[in-house]
PDB file of N, CA and C in Angstrom:
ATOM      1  N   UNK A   1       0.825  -1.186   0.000  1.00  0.00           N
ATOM      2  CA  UNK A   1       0.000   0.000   0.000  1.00  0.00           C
ATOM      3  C   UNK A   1       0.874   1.255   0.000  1.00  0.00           C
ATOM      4  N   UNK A   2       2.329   1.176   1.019  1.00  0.00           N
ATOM      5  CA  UNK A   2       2.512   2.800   0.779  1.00  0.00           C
ATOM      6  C   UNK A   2       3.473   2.532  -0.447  1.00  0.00           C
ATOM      7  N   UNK A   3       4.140   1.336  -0.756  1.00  0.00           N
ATOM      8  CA  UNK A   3       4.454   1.449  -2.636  1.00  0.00           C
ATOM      9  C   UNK A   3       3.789   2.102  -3.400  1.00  0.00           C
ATOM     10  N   UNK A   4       2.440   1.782  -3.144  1.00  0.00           N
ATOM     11  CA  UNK A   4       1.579   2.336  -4.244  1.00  0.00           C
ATOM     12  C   UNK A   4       1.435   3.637  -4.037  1.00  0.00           C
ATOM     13  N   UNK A   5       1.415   4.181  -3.108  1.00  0.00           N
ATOM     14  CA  UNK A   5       1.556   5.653  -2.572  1.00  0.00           C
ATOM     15  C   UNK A   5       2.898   6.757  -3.064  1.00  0.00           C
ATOM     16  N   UNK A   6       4.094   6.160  -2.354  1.00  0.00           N
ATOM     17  CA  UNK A   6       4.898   6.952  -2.778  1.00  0.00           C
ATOM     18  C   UNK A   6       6.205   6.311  -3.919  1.00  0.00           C
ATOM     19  N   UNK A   7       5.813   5.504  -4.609  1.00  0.00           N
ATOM     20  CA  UNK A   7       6.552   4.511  -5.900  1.00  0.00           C
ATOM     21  C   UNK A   7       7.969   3.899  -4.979  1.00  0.00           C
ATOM     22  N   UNK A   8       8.992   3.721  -5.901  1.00  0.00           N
ATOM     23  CA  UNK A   8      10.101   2.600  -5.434  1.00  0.00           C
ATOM     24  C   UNK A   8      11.047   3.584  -4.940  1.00  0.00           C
ATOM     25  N   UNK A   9      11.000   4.652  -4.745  1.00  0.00           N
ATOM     26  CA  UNK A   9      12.319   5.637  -4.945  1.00  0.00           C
ATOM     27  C   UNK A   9      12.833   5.103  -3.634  1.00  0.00           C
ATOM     28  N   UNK A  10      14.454   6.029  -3.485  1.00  0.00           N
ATOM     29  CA  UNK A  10      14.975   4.908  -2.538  1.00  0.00           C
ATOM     30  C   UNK A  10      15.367   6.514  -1.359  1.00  0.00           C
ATOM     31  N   UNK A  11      14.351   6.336  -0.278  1.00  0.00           N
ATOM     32  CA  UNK A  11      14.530   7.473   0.498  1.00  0.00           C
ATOM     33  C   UNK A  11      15.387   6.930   1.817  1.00  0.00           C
ATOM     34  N   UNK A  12      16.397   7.462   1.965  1.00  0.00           N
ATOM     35  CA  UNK A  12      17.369   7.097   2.873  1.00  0.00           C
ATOM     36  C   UNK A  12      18.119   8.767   3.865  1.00  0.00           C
ATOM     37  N   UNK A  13      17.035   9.117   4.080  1.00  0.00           N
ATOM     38  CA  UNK A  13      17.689  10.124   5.186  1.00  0.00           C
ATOM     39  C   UNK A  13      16.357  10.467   6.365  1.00  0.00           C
ATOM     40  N   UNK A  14      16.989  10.908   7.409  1.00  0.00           N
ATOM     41  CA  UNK A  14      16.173  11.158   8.720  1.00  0.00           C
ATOM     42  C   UNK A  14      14.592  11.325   8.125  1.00  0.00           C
ATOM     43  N   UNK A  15      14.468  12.890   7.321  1.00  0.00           N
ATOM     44  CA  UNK A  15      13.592  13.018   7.507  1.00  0.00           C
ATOM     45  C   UNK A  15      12.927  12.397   6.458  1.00  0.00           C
ATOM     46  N   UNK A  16      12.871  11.490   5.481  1.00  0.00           N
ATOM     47  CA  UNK A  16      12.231  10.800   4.957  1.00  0.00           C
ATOM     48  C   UNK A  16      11.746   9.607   5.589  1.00  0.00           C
ATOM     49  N   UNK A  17      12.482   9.222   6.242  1.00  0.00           N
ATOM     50  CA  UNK A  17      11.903   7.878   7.545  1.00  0.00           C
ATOM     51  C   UNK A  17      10.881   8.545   8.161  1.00  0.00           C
ATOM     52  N   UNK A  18      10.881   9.958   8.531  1.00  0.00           N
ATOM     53  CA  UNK A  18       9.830  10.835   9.434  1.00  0.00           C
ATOM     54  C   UNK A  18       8.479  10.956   8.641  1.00  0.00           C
ATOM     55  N   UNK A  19       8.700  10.971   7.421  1.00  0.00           N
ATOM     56  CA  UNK A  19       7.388  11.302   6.474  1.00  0.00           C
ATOM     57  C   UNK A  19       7.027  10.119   6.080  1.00  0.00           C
ATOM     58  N   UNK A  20       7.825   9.024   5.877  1.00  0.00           N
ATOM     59  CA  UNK A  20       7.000   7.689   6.021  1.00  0.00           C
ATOM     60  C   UNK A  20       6.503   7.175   6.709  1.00  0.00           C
ATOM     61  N   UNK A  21       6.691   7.411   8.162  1.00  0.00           N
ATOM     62  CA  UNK A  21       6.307   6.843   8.905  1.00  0.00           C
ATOM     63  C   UNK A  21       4.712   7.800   9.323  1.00  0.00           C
ATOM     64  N   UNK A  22       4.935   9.252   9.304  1.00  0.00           N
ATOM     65  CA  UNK A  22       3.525   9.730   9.075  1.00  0.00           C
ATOM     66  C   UNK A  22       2.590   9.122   8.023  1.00  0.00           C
ATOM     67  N   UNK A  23       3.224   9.399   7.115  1.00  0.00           N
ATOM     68  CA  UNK A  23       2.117   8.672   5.581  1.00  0.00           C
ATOM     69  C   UNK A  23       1.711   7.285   6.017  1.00  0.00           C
ATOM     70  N   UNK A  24       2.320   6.576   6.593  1.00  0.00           N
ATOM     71  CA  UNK A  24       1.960   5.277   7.024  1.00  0.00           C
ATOM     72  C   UNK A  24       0.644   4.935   7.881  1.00  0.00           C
ATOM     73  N   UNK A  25       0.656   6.201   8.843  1.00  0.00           N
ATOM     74  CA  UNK A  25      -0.448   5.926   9.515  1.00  0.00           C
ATOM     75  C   UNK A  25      -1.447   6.755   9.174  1.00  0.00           C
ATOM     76  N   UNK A  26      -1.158   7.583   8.184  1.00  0.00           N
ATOM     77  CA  UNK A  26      -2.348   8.329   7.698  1.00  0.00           C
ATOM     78  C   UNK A  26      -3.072   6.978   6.532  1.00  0.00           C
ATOM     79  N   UNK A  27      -1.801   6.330   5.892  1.00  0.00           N
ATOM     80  CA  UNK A  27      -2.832   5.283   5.052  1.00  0.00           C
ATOM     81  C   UNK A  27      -3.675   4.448   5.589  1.00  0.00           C
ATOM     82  N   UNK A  28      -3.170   4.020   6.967  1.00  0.00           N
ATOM     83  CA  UNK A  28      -3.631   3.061   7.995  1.00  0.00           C
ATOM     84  C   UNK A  28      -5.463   3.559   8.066  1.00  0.00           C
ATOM     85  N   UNK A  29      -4.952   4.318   8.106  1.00  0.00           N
ATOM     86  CA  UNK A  29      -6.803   5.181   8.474  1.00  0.00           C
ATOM     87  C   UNK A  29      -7.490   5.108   7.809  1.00  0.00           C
ATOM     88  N   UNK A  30      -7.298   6.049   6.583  1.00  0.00           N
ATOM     89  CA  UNK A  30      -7.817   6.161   5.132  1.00  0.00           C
ATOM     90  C   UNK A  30      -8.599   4.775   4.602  1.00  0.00           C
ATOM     91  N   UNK A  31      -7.317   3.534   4.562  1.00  0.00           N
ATOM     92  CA  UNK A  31      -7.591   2.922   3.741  1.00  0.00           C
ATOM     93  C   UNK A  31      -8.576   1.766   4.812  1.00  0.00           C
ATOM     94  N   UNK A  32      -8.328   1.887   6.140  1.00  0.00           N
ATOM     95  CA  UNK A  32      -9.190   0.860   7.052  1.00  0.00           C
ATOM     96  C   UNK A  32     -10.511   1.654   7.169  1.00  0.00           C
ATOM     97  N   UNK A  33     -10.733   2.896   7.311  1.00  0.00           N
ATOM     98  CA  UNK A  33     -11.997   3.747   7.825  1.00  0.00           C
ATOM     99  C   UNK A  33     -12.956   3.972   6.432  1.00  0.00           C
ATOM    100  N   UNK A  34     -12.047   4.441   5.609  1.00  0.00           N
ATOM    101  CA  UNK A  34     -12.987   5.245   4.531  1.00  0.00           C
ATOM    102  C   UNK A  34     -12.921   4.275   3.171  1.00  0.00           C
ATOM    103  N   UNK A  35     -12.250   3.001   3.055  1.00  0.00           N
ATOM    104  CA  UNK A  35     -12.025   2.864   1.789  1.00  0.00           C
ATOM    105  C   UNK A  35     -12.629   0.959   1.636  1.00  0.00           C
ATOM    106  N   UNK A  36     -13.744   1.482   1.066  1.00  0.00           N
ATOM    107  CA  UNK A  36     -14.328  -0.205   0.961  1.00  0.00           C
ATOM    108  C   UNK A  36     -13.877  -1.220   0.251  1.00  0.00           C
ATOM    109  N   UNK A  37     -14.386  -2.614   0.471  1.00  0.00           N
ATOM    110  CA  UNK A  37     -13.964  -3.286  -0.250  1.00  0.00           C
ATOM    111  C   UNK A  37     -15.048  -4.431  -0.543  1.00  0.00           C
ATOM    112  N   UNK A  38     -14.879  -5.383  -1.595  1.00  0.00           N
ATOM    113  CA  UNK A  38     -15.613  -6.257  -1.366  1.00  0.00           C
ATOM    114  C   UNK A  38     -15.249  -7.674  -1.420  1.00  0.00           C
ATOM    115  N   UNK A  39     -15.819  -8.676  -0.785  1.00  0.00           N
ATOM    116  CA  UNK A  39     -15.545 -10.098  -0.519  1.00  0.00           C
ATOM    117  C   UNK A  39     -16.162 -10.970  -1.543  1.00  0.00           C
ATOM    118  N   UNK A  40     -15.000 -11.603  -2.226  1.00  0.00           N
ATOM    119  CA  UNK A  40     -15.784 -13.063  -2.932  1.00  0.00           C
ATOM    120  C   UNK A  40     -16.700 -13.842  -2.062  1.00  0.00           C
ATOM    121  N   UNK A  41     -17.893 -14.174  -2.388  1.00  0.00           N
ATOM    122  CA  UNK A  41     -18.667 -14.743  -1.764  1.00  0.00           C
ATOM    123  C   UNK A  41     -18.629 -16.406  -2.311  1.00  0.00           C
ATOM    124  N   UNK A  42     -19.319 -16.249  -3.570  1.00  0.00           N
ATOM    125  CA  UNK A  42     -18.835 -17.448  -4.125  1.00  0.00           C
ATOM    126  C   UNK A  42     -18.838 -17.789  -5.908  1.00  0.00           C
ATOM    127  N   UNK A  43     -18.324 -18.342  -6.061  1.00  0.00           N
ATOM    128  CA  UNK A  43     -17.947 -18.771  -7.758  1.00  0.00           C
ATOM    129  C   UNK A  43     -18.565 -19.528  -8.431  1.00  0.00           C
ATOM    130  N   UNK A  44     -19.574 -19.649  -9.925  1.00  0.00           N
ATOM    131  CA  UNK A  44     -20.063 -20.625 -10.022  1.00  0.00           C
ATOM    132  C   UNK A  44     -19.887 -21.189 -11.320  1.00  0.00           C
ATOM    133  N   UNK A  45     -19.596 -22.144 -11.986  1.00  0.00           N
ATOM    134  CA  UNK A  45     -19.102 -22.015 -13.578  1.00  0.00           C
ATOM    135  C   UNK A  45     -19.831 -22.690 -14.207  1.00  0.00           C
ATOM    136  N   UNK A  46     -20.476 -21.847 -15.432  1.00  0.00           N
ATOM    137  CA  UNK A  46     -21.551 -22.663 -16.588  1.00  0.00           C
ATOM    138  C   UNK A  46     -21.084 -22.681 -17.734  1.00  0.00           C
ATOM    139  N   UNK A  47     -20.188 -24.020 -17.937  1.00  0.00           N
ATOM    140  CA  UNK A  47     -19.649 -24.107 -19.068  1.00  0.00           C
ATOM    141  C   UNK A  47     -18.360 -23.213 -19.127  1.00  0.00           C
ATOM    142  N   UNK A  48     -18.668 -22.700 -20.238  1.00  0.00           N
ATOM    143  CA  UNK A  48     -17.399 -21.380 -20.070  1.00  0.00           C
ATOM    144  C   UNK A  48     -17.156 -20.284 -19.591  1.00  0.00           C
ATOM    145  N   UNK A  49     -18.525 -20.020 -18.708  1.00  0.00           N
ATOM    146  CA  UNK A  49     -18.871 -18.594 -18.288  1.00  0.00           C
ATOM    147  C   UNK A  49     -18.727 -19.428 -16.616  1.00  0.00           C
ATOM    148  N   UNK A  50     -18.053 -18.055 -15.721  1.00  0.00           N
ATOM    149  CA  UNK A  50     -17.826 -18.081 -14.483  1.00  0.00           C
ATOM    150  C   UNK A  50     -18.658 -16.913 -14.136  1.00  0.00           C
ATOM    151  N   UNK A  51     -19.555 -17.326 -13.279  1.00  0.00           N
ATOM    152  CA  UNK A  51     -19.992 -16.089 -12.264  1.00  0.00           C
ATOM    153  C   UNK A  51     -20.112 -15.684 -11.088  1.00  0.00           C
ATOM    154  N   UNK A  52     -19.298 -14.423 -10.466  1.00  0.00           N
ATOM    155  CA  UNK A  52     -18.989 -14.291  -8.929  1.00  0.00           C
ATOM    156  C   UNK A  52     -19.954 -13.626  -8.600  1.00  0.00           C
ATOM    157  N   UNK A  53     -19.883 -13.833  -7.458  1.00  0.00           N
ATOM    158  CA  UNK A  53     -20.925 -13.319  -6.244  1.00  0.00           C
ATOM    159  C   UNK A  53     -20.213 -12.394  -5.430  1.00  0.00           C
ATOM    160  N   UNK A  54     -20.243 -11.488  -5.120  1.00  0.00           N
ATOM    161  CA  UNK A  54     -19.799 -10.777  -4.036  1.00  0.00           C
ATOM    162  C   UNK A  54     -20.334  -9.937  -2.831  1.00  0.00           C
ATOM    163  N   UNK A  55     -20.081  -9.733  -2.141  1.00  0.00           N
ATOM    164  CA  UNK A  55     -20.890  -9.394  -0.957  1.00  0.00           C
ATOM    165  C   UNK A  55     -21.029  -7.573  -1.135  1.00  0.00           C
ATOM    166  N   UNK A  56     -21.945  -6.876  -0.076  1.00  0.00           N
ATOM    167  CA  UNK A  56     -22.164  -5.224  -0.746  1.00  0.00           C
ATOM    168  C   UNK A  56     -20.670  -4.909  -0.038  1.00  0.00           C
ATOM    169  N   UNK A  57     -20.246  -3.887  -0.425  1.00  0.00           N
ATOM    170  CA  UNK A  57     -19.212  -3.299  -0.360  1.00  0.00           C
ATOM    171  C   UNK A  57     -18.957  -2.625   1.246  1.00  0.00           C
ATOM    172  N   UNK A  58     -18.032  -3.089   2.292  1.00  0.00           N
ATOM    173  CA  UNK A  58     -17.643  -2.514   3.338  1.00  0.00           C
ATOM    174  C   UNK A  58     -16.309  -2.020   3.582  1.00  0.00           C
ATOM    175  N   UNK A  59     -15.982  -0.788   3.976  1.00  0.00           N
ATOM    176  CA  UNK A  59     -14.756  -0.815   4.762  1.00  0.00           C
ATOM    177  C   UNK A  59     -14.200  -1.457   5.514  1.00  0.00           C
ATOM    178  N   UNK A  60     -12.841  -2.058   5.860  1.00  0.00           N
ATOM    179  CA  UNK A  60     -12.520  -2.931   7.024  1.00  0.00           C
ATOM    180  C   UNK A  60     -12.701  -2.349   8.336  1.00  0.00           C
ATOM    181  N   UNK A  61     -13.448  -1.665   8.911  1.00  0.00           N
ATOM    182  CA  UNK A  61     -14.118  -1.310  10.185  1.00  0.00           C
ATOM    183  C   UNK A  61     -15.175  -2.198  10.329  1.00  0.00           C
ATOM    184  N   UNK A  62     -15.660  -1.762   9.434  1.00  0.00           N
ATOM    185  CA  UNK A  62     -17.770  -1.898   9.979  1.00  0.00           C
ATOM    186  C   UNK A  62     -17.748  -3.870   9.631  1.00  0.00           C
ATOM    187  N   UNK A  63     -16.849  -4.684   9.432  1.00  0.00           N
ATOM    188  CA  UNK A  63     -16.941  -6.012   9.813  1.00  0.00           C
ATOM    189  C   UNK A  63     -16.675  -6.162  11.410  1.00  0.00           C
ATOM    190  N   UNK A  64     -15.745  -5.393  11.995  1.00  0.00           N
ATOM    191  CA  UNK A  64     -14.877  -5.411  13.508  1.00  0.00           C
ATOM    192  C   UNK A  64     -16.123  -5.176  14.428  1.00  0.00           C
ATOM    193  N   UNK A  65     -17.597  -4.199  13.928  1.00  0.00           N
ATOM    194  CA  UNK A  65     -18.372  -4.079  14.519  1.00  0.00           C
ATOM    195  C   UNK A  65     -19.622  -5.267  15.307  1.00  0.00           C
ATOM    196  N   UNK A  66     -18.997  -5.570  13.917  1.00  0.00           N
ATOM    197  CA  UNK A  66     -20.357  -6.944  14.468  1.00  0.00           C
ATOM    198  C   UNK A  66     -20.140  -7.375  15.963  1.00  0.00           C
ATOM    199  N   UNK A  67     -20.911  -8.035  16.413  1.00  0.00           N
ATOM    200  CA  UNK A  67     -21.791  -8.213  17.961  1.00  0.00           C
ATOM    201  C   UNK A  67     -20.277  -8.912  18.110  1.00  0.00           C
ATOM    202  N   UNK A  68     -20.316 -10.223  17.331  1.00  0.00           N
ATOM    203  CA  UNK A  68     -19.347 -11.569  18.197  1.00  0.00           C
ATOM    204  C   UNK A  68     -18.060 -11.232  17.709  1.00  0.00           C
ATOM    205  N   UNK A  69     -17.824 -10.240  16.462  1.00  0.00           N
ATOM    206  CA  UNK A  69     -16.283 -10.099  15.841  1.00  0.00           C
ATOM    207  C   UNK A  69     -14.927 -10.189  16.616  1.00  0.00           C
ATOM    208  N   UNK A  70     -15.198  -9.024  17.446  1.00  0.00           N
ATOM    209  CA  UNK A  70     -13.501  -8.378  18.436  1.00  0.00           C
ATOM    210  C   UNK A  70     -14.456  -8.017  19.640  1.00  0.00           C
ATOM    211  N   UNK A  71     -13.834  -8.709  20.604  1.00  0.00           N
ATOM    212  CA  UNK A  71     -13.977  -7.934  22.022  1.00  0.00           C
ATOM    213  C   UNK A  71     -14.702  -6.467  22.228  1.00  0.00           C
ATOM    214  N   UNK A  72     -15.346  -6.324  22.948  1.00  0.00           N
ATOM    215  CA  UNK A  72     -15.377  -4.909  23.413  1.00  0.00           C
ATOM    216  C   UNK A  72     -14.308  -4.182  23.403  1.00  0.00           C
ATOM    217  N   UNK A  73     -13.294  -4.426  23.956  1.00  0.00           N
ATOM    218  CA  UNK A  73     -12.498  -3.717  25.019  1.00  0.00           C
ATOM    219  C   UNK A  73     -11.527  -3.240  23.916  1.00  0.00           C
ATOM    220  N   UNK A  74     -11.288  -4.077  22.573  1.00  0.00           N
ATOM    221  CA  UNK A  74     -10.923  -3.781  21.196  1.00  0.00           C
ATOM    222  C   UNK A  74     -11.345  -3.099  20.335  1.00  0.00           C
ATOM    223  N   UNK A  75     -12.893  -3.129  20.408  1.00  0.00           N
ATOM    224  CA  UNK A  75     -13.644  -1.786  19.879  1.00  0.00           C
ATOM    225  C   UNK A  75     -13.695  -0.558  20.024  1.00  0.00           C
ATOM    226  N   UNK A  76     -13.242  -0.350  21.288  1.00  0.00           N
ATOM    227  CA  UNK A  76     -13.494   0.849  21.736  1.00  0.00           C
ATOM    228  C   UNK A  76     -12.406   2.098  21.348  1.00  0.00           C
ATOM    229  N   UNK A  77     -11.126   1.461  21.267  1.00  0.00           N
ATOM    230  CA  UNK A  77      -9.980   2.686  20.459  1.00  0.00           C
ATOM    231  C   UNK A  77     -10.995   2.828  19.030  1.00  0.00           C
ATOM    232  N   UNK A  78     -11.140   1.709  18.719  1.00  0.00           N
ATOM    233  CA  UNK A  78     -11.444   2.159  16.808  1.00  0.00           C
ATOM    234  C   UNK A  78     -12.925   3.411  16.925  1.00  0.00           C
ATOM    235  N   UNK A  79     -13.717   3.023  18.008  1.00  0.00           N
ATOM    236  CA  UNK A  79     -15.109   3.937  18.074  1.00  0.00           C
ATOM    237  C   UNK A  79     -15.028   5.146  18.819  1.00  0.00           C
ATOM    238  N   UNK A  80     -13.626   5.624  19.441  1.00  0.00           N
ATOM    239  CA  UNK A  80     -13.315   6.665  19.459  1.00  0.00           C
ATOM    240  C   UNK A  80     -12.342   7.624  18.503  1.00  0.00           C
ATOM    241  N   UNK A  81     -12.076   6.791  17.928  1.00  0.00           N
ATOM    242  CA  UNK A  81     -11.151   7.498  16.424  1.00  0.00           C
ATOM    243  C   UNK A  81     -11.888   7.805  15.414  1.00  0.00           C
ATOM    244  N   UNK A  82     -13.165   6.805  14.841  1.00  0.00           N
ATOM    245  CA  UNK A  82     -13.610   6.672  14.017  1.00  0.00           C
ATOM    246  C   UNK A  82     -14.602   8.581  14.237  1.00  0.00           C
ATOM    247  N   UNK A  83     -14.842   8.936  15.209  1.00  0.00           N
ATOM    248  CA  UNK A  83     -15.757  10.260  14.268  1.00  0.00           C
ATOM    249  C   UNK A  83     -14.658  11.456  14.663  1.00  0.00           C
ATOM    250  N   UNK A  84     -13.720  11.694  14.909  1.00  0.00           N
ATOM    251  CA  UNK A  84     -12.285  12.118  15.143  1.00  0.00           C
ATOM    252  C   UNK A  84     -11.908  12.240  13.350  1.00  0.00           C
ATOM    253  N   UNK A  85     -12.239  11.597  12.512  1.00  0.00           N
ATOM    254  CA  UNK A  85     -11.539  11.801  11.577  1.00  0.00           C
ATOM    255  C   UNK A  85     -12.292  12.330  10.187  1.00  0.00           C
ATOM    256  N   UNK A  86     -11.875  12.998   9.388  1.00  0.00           N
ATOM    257  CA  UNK A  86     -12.481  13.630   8.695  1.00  0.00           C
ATOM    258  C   UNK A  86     -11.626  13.062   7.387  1.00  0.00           C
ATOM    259  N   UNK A  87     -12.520  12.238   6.069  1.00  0.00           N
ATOM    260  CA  UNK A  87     -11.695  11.693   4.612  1.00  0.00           C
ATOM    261  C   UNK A  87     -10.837  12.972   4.322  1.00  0.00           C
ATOM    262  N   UNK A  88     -11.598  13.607   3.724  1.00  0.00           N
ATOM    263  CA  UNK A  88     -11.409  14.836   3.273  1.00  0.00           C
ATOM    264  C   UNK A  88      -9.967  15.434   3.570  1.00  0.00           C
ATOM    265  N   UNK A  89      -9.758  16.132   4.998  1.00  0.00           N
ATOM    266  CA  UNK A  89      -8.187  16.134   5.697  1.00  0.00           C
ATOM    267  C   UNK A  89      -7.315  15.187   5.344  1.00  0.00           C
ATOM    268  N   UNK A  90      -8.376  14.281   6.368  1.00  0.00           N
ATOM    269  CA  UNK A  90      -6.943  12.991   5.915  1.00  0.00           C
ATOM    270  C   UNK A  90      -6.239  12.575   4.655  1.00  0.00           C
ATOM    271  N   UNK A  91      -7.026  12.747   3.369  1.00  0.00           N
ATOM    272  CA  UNK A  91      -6.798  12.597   1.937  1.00  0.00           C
ATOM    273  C   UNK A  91      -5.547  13.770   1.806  1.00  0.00           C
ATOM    274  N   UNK A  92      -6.190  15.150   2.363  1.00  0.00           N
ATOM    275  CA  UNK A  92      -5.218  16.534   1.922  1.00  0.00           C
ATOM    276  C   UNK A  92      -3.904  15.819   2.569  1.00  0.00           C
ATOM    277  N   UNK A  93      -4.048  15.571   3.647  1.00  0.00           N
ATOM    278  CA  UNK A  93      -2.434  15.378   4.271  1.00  0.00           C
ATOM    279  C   UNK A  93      -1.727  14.483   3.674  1.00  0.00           C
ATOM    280  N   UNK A  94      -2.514  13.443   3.311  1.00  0.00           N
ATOM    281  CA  UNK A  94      -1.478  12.516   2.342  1.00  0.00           C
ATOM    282  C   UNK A  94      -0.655  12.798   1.091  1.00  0.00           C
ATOM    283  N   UNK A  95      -1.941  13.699   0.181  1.00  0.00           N
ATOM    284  CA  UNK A  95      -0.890  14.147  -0.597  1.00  0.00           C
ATOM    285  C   UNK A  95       0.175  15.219  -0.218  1.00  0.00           C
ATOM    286  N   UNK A  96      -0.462  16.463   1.120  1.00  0.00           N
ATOM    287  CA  UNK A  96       0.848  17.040   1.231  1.00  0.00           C
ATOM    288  C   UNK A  96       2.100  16.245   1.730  1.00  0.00           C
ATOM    289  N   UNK A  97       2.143  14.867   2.109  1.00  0.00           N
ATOM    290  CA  UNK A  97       3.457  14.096   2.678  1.00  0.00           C
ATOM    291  C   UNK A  97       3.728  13.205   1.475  1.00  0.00           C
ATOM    292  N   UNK A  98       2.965  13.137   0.736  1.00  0.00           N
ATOM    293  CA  UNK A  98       3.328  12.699  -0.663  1.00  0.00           C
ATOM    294  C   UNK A  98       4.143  14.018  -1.667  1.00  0.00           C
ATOM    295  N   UNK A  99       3.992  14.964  -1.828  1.00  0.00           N
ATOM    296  CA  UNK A  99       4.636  16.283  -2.533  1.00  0.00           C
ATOM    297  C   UNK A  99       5.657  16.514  -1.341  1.00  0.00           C
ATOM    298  N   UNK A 100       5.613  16.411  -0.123  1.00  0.00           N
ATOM    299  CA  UNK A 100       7.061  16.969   0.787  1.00  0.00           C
ATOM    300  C   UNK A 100       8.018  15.390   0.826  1.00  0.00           C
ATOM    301  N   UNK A 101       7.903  14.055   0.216  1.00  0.00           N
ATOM    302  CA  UNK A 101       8.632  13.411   0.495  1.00  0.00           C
ATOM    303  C   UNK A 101       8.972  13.130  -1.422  1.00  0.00           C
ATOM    304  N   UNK A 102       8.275  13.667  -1.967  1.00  0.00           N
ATOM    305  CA  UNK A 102       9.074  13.574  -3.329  1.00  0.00           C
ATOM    306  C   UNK A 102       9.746  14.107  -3.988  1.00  0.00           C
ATOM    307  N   UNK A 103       9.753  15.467  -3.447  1.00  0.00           N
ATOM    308  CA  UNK A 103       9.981  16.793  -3.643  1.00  0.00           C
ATOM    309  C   UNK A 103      11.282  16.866  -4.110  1.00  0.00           C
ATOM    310  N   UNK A 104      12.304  16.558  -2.733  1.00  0.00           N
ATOM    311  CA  UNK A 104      13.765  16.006  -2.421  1.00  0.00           C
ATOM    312  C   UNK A 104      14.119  15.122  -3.203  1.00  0.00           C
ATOM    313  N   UNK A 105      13.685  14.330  -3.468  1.00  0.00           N
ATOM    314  CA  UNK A 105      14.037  13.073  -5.055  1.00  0.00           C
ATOM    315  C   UNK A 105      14.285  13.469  -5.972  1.00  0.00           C
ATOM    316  N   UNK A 106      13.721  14.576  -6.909  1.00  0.00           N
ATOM    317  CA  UNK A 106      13.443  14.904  -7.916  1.00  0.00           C
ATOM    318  C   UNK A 106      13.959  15.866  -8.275  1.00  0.00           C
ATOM    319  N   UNK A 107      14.835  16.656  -7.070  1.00  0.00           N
ATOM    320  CA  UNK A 107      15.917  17.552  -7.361  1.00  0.00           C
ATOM    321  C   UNK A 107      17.231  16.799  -7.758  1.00  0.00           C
ATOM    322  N   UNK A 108      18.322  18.083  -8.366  1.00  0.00           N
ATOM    323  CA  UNK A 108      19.765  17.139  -9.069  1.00  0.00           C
ATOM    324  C   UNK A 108      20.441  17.528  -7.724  1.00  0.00           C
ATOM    325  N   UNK A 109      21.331  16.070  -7.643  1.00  0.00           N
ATOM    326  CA  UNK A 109      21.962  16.272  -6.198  1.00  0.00           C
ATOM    327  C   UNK A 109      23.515  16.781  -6.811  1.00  0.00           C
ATOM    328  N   UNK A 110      24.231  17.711  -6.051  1.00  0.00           N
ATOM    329  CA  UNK A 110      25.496  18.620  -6.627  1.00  0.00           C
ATOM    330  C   UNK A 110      25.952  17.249  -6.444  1.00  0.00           C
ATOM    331  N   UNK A 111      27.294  17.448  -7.951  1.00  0.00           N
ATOM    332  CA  UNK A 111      27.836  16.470  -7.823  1.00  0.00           C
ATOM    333  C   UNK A 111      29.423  17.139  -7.458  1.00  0.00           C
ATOM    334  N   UNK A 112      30.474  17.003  -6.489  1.00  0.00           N
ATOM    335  CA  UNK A 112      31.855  17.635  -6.505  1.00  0.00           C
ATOM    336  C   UNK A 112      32.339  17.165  -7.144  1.00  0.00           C
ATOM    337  N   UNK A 113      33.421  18.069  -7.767  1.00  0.00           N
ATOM    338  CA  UNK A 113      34.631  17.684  -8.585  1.00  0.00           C
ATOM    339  C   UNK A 113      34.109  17.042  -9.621  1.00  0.00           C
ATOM    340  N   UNK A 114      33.019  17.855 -10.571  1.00  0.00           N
ATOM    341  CA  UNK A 114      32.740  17.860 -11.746  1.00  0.00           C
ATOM    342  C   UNK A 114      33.216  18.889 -12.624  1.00  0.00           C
ATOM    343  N   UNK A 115      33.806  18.226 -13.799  1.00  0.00           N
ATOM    344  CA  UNK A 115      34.468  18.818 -14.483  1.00  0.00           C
ATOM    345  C   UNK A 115      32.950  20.133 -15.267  1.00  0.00           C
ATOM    346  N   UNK A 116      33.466  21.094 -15.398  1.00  0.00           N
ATOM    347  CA  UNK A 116      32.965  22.146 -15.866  1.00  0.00           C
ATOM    348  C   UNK A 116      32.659  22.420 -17.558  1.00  0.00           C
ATOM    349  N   UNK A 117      31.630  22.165 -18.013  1.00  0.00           N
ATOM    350  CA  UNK A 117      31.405  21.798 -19.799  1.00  0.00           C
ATOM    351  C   UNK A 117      31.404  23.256 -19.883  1.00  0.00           C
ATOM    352  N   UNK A 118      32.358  23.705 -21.127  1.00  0.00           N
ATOM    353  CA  UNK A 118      31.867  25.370 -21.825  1.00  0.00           C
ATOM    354  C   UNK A 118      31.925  24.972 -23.553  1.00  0.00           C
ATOM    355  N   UNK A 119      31.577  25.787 -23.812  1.00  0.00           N
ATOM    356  CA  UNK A 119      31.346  25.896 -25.139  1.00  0.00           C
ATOM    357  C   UNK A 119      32.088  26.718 -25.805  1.00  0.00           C
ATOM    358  N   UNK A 120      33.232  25.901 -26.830  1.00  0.00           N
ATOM    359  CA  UNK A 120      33.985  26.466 -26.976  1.00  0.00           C
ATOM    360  C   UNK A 120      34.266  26.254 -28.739  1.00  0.00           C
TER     361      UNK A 120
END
């Protein structure tokens, strides 16, 4: 997931560990709170034609809710975070830690004791 976020580049200084590790838990949110999914239910094949079934579309929260899923005592961080957060923000911040951690990549790094090209 944060591959898909911020591609393969190879970030190796302080504060890029600092902005990954933010972006990390901003995806954590995003993609568990606001971002649905759906479950193969089941497969059935007629002849040459396959047809899936899938269940309606949930975020990975609202399964954790059910009665017998997770403990109480496990529910209760996620049902105090959950109206704490706003898509919208949370989306903006990702891309601003997505534009402040690519930013630095994409500049030319000085190289010393490069010979000097003129045109001559």
């Amino acid at each position: 997931m944060v591959r898909r976020t911020v591609g393969y580049g190879r970030y190796d200084s302080p504060e890029a560990l600092r902005i990954l590790n933010s972006l990390d838990a901003l995806l954590r949110l995003y993609t568990n709170f606001f971002q649905p999914v759906q479950k193969l239910v089941s497969e059935e094949r007629h002849g040459a034609r396959l047809r899936r079934r899938c269940n309606t579309p949930q975020t990975p929260y609202q399964p954790v809710l059910a009665p017998a899923a997770v403990p109480e005592d496990r529910k209760q961080p996620m049902l105090t975070t959950y109206p704490t957060l706003n898509p919208a923000r949370v989306r903006r911040d990702i891309t601003v830690l997505q534009h402040r951690l690519i930013a630095p990549a994409h500049r030319p790094s000085p190289q010393p004791n490069a010979p000097e090209v003129t045109n001559a």
